[in-house]
Protein backbone atom coordinates (compact mmCIF):
# COMPACT_ATOMS: atom_id res chain seq x y z
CA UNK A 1 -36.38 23.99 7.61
CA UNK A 2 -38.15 24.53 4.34
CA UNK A 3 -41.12 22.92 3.89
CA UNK A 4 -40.28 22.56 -0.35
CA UNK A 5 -40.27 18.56 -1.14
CA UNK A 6 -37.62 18.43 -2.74
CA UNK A 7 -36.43 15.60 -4.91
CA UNK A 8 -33.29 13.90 -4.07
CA UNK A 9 -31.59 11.37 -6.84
CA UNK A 10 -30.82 9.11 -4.33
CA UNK A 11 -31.70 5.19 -4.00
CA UNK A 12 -31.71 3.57 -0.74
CA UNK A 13 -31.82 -0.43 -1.01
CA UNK A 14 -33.85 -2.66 1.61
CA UNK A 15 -30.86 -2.91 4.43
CA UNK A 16 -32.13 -6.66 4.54
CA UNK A 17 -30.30 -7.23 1.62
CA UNK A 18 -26.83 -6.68 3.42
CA UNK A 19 -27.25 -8.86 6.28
CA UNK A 20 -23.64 -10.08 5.24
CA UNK A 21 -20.94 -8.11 3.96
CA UNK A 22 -19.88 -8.75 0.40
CA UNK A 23 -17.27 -6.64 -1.39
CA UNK A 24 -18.07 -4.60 -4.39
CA UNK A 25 -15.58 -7.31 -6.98
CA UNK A 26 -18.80 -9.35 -5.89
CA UNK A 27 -21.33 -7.16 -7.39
CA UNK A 28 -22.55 -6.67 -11.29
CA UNK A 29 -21.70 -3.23 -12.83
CA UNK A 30 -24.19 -3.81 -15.12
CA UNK A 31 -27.14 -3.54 -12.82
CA UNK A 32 -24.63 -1.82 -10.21
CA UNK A 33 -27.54 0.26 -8.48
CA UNK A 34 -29.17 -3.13 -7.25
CA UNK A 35 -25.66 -4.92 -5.82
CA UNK A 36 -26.43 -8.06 -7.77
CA UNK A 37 -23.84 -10.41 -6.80
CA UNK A 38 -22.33 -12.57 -9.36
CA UNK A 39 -21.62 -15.78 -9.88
CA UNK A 40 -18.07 -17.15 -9.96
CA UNK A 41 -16.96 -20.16 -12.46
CA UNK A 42 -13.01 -20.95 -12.36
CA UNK A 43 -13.25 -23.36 -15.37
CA UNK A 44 -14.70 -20.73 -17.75
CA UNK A 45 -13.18 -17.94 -15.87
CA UNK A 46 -16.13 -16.05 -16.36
CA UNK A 47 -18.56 -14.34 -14.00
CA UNK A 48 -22.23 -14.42 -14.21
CA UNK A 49 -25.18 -11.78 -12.81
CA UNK A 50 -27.54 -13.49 -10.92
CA UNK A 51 -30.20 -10.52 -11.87
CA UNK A 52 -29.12 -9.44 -15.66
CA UNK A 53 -27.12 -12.82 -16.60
CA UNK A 54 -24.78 -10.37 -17.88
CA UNK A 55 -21.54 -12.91 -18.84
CA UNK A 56 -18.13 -11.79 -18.36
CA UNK A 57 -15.35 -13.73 -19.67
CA UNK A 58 -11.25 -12.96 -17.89
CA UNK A 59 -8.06 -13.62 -19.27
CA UNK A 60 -5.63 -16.19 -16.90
CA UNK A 61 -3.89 -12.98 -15.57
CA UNK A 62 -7.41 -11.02 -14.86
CA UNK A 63 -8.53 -13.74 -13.67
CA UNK A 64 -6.09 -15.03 -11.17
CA UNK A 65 -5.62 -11.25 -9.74
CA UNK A 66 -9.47 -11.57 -8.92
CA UNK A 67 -10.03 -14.58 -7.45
CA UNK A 68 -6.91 -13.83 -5.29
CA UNK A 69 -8.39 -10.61 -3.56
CA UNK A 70 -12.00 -12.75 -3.49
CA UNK A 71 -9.80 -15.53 -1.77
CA UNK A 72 -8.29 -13.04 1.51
CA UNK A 73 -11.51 -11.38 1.58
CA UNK A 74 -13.46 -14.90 2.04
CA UNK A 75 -11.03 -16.83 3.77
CA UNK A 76 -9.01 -14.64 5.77
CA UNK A 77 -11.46 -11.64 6.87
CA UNK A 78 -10.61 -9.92 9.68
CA UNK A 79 -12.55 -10.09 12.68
CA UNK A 80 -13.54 -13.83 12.05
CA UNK A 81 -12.06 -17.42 13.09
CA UNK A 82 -9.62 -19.04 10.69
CA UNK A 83 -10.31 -22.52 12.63
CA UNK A 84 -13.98 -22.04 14.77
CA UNK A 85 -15.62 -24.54 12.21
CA UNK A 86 -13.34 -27.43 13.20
CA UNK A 87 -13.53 -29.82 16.25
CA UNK A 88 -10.54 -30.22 18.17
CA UNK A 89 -10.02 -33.32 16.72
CA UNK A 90 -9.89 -32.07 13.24
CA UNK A 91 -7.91 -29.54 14.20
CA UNK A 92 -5.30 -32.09 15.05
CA UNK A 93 -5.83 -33.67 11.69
CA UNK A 94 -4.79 -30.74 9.99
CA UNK A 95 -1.87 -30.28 12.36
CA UNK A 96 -0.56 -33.55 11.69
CA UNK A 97 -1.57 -33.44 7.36
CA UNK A 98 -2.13 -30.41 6.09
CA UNK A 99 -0.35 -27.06 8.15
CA UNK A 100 3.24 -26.59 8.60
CA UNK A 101 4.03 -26.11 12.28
CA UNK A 102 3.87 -22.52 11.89
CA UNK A 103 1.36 -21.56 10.28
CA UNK A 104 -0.67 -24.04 12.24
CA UNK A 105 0.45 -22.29 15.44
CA UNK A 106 -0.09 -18.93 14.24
CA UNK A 107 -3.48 -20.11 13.24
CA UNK A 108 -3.85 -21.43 16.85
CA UNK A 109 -2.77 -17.53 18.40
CA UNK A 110 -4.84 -15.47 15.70
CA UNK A 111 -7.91 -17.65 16.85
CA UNK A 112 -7.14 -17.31 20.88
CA UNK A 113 -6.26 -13.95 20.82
CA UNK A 114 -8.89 -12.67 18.89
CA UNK A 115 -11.49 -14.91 21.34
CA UNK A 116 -10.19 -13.14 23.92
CA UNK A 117 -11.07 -9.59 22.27
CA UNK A 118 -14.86 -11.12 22.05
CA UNK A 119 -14.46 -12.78 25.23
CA UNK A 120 -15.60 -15.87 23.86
CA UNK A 121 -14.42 -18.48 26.31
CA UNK A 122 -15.90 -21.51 24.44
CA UNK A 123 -13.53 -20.65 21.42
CA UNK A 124 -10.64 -20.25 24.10
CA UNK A 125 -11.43 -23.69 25.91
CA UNK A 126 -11.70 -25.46 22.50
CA UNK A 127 -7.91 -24.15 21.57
CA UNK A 128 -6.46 -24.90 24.63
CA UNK A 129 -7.54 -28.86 24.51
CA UNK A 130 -6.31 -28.94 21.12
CA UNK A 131 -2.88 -27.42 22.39
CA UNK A 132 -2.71 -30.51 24.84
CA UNK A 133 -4.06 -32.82 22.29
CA UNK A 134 -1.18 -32.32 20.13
CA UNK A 135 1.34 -31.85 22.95
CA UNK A 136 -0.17 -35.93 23.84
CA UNK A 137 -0.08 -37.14 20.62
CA UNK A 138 2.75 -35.94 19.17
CA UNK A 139 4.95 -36.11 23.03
CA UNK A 140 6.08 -32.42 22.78
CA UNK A 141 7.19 -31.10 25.98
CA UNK A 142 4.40 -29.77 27.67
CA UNK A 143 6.80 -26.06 28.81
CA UNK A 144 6.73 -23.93 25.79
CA UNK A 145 2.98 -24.79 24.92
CA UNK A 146 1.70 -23.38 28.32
CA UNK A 147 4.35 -20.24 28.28
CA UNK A 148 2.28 -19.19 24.65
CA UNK A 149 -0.78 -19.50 26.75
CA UNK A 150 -0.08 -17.61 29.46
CA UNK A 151 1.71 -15.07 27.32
CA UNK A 152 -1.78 -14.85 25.25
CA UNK A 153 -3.50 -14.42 28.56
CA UNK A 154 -1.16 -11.89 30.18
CA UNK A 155 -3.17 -8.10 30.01
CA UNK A 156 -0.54 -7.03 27.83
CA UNK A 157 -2.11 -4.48 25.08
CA UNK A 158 0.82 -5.65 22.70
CA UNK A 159 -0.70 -9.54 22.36
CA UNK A 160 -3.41 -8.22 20.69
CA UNK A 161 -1.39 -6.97 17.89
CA UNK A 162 -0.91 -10.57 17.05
CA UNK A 163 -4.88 -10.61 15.45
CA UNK A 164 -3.62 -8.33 12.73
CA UNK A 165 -0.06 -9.43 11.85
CA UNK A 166 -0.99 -13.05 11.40
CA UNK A 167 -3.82 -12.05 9.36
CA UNK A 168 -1.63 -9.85 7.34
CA UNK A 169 1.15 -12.51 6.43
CA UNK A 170 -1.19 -14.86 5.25
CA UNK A 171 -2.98 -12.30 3.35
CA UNK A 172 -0.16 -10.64 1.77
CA UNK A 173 1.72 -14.19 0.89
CA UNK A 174 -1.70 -15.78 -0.95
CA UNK A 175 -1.80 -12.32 -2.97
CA UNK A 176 2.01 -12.18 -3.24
CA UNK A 177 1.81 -15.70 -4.90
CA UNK A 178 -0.74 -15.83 -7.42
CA UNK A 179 0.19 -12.24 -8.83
CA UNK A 180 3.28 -10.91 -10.24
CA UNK A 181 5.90 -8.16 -9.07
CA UNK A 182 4.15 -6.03 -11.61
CA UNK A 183 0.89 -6.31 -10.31
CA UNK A 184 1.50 -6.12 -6.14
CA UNK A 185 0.87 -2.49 -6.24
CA UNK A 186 -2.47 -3.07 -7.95
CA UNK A 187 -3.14 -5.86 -6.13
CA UNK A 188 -2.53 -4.40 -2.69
CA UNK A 189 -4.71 -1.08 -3.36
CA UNK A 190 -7.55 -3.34 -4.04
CA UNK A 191 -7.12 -5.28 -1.07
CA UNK A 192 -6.93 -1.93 0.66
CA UNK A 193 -10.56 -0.72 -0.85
CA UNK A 194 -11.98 -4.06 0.19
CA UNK A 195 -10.58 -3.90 3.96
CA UNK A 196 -12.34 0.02 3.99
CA UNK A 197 -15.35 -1.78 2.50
CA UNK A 198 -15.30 -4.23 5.16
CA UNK A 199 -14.27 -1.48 7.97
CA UNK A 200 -17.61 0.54 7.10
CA UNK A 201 -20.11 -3.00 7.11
CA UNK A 202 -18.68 -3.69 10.75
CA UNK A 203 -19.20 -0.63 11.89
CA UNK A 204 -22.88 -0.35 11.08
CA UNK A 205 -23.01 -3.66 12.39
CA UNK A 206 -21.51 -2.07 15.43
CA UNK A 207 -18.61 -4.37 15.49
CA UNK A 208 -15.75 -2.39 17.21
CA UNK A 209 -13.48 -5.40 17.35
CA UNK A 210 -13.41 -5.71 13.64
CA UNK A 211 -13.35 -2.37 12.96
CA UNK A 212 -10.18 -2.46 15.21
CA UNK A 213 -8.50 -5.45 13.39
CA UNK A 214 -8.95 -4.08 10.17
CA UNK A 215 -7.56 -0.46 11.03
CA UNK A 216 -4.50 -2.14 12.36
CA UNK A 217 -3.72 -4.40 9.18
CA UNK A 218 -4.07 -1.19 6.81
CA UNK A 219 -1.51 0.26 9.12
CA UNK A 220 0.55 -3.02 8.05
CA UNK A 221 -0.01 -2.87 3.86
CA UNK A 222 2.98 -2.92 1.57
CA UNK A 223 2.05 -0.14 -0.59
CA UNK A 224 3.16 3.58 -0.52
CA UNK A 225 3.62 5.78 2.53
CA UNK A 226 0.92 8.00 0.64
CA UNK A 227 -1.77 5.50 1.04
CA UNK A 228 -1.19 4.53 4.18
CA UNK A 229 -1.40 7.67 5.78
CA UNK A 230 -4.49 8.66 4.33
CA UNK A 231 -5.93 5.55 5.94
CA UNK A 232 -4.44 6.33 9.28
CA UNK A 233 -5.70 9.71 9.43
CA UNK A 234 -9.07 8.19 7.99
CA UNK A 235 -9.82 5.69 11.33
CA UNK A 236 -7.46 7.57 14.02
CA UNK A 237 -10.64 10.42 13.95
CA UNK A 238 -13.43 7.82 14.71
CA UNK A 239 -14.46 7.81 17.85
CA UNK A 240 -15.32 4.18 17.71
CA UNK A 241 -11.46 3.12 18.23
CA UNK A 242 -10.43 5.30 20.98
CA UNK A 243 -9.24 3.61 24.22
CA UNK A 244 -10.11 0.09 22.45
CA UNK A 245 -7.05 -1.27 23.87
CA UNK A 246 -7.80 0.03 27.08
CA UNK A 247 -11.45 -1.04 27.48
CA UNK A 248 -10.70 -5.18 26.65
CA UNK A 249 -7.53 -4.86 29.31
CA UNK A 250 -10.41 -4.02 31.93
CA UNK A 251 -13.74 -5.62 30.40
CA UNK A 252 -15.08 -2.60 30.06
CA UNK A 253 -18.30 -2.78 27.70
CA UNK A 254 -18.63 0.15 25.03
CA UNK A 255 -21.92 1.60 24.28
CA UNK A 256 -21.71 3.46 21.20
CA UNK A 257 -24.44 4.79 18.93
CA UNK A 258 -23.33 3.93 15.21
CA UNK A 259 -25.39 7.35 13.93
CA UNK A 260 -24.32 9.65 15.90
CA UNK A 261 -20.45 9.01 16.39
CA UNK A 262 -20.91 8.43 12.78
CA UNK A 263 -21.31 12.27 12.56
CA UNK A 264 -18.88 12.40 15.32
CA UNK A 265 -16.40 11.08 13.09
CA UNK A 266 -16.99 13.44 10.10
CA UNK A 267 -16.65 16.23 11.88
CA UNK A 268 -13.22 14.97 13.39
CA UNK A 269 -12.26 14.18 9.51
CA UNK A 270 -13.14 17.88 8.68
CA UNK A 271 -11.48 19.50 11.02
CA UNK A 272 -8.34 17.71 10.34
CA UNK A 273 -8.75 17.92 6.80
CA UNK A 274 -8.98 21.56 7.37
CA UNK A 275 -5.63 21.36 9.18
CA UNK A 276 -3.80 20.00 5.92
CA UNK A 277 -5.33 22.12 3.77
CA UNK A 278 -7.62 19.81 2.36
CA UNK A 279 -10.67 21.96 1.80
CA UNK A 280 -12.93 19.71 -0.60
CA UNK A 281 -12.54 16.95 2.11
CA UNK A 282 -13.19 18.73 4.66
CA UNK A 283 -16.35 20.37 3.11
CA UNK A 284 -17.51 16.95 1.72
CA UNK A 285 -17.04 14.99 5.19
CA UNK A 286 -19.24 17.93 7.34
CA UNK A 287 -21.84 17.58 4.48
CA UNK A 288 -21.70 13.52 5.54
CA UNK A 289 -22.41 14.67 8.69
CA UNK A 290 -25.08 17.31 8.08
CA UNK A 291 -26.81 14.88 5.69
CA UNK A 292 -25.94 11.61 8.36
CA UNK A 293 -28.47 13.80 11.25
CA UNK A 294 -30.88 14.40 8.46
CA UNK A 295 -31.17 10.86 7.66
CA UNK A 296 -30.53 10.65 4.19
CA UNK A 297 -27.04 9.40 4.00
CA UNK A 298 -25.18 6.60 5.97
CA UNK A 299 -21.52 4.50 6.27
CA UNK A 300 -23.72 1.53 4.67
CA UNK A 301 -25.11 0.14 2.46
CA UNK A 302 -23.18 1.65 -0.18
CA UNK A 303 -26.50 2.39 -2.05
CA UNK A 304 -27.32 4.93 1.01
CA UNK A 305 -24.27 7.24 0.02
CA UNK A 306 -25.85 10.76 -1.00
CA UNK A 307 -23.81 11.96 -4.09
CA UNK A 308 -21.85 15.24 -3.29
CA UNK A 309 -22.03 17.32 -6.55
CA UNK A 310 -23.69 20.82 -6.42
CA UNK A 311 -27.01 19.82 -7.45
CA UNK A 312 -27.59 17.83 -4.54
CA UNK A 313 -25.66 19.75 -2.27
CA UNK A 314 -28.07 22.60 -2.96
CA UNK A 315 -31.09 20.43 -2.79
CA UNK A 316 -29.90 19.65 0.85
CA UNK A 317 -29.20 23.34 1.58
CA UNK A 318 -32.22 24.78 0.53
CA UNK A 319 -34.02 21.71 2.97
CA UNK A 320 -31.75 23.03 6.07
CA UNK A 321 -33.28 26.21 4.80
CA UNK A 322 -30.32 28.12 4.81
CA UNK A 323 -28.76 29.62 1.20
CA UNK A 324 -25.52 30.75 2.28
CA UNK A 325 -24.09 26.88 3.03
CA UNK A 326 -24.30 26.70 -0.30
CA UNK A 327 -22.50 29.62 -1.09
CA UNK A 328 -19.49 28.55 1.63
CA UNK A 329 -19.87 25.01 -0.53
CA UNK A 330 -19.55 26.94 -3.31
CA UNK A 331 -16.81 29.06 -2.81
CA UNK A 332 -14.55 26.22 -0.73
CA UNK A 333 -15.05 24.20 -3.66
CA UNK A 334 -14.48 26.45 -6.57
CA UNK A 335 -11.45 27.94 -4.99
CA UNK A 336 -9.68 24.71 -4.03
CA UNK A 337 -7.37 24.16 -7.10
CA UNK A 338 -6.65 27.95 -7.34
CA UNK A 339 -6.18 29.47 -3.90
CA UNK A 340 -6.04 26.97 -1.05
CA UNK A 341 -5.88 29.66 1.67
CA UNK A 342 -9.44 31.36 0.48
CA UNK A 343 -10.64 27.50 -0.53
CA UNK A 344 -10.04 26.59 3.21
CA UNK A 345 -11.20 30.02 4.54
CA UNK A 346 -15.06 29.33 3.52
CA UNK A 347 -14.30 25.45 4.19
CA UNK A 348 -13.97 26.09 7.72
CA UNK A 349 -17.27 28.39 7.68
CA UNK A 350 -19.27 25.84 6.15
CA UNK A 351 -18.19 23.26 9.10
CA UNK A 352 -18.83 25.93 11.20
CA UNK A 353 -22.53 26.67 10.16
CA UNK A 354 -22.73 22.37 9.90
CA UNK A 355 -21.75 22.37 13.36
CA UNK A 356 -24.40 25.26 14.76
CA UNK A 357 -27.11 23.80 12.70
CA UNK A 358 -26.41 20.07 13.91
CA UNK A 359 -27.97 20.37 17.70
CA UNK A 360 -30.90 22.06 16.30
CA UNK A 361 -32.20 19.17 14.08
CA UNK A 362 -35.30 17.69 15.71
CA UNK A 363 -36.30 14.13 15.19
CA UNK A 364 -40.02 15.91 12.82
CA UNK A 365 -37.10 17.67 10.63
CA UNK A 366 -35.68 14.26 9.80
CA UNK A 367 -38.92 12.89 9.10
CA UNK A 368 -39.52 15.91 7.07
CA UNK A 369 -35.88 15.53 4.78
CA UNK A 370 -36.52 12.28 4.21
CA UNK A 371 -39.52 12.77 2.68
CA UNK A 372 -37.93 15.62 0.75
CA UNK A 373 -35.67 13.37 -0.26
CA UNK A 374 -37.96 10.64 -1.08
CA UNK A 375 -36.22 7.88 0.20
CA UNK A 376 -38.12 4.77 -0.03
């Protein structure tokens, strides 16, 4: 490791201020390294910074496409209750008022189902009196209401596909109606960056259930095959899914260390980038992973990203102490538009070197690239 301190341009905000996830529509570009959020005000249609008091002022269109993302990532975000707030009673209420039959009951499932992924039995007892509450006041025959709950309480893997689906549909019909044909493609990628927003928050947070939900309702986006696979590929390499089915079907708790499957999951990423050719992703994810153990980059907060130019790249190499990463950086990425077979040749180097070097970084040579990096 060199012992050169070595500035880093990098910015890493108080975690504190993230104690709840908040997507980036949310924040002020203006003062964008801070995350400001902003303030929302539908009669003006205008947003205002909380820090700058920068105004912004949205057409109806503009408008309406924004406060329909902010409205399925606030009111239907996966991994939460849609009706934990609400006593039984009021629960019936908006039964009898204010939800069609259906999307009542699929309310009801979405909530069981995903209670039963937390194993959260006070949720589950709650439901289940409303189910008779309404089966009593409304004199439904008491048979198909207890087949739903004993279906939802079967160990079949396939009920908990229900946490996504209903999610999904009410998602996709509250963005479907306040945008136009035109805009559903535009509409739906943004919805897509938000739900990988979200899917990075809950995993520092260690939440594997939401992490879960969220991978499976990407899966379930109405956009282009393109996209979609991408994201597939993206979360069927973290470690942090795999037998997650499995492991609720028994009860079996999973430890997990957020850092270092973190890296895990990088180095998955570059080798399968590596397999499609991909040699700038590949490159760039085993760099997340070298730069992950050294403790100046992380998932979240999204001011804790280290930028992956050449400048900085070569700031990290030369604190790893070793000049010819760089040159396999280099290479890979100078290559990649012109010969993907020699771009892909030093890609798989440089993950090769990452992977060597990896075991061999002590806790002091952290403490040491931090510094380097000054990180505050």
């Amino acid at each position: 490791m060199s012992k050169n301190m070595l500035e880093l341009d990098t910015k890493i905000a108080d975690e504190g201020s993230f104690k709840t996830w908040s997507d980036c529509g949310d924040w002020c570009y203006h003062c964008s390294e801070e995350k400001n959020k902003l303030l929302f005000d539908d009669q003006t249609r205008t947003t205002t910074c909380t820090k700058c008091g920068h105004v912004e002022t949205y057409d109806e269109s503009n408008w309406n496409f924004l406060q329909a993302k902010r409205c399925v990532t606030t009111q239907y975000v996966p991994g939460k209750y849609l009706f934990s707030e609400f006593s039984k009673e009021v629960l019936f209420q908006k039964y009898l008022r204010e939800l069609n039959h259906v999307d009542w009951s699929s309310g009801l499932v979405h909530d069981y189902v995903l209670a039963k992924m937390r194993d959260d039995k006070t949720v589950q007892v709650k439901l289940l009196e409303t189910a008779k509450l309404v089966v009593e006041k409304m004199n439904y025959a008491i048979k198909p209401w207890k087949t739903l709950f004993e279906k939802m309480d079967a160990k079949d893997p396939e009920m908990f596909y229900q946490v996504p689906q209903i999610l999904y549909e009410f998602a996709q019909r509250k963005l479907y109606k306040t945008t136009s044909k035109e805009d559903r493609n535009a509409i739906m990628r943004s919805y897509l960056t938000a739900l990988t927003s979200l899917y990075c928050y809950s995993r520092w947070k260690g939440d594997r259930v939401t992490c879960w939900v969220v991978s499976e309702i990407i899966k379930l986006c109405d956009i282009e095959s393109e996209s979609i696979e991408f994201y597939t590929d993206l979360f069927s390499c973290d470690p942090l899914l795999e037998g997650f089915q499995e492991d609720l079907l028994v009860g079996k708790k999973h430890e997990i260390n957020p850092k270092e499957s973190y890296i895990q999951w990088q180095l998955n990423l570059a080798d399968k980038f590596l397999q499609q050719s991909k040699a700038l992703g590949a490159v760039q994810v085993a760099y997340d992973a070298l730069t992950a153990k050294l403790g100046i980059h992380a998932l979240w907060p999204p001011t804790k990203t280290l930028p992956f130019d050449a400048n900085t790249v070569k700031k990290v190499c030369e604190i790893v102490n070793d000049p010819e990463l760089f040159r396999y950086y280099d290479l890979a990425t100078d290559l990649d538009v012109i010969d993907t077979v020699k771009a892909c040749y030093y890609a798989k180097h440089f993950i090769i070197k990452v992977k060597e070097m990896l075991p061999n970084i002590s806790p002091i040579e952290q403490e040491i690239a931090k510094q380097s990096a000054y990180i505050t």
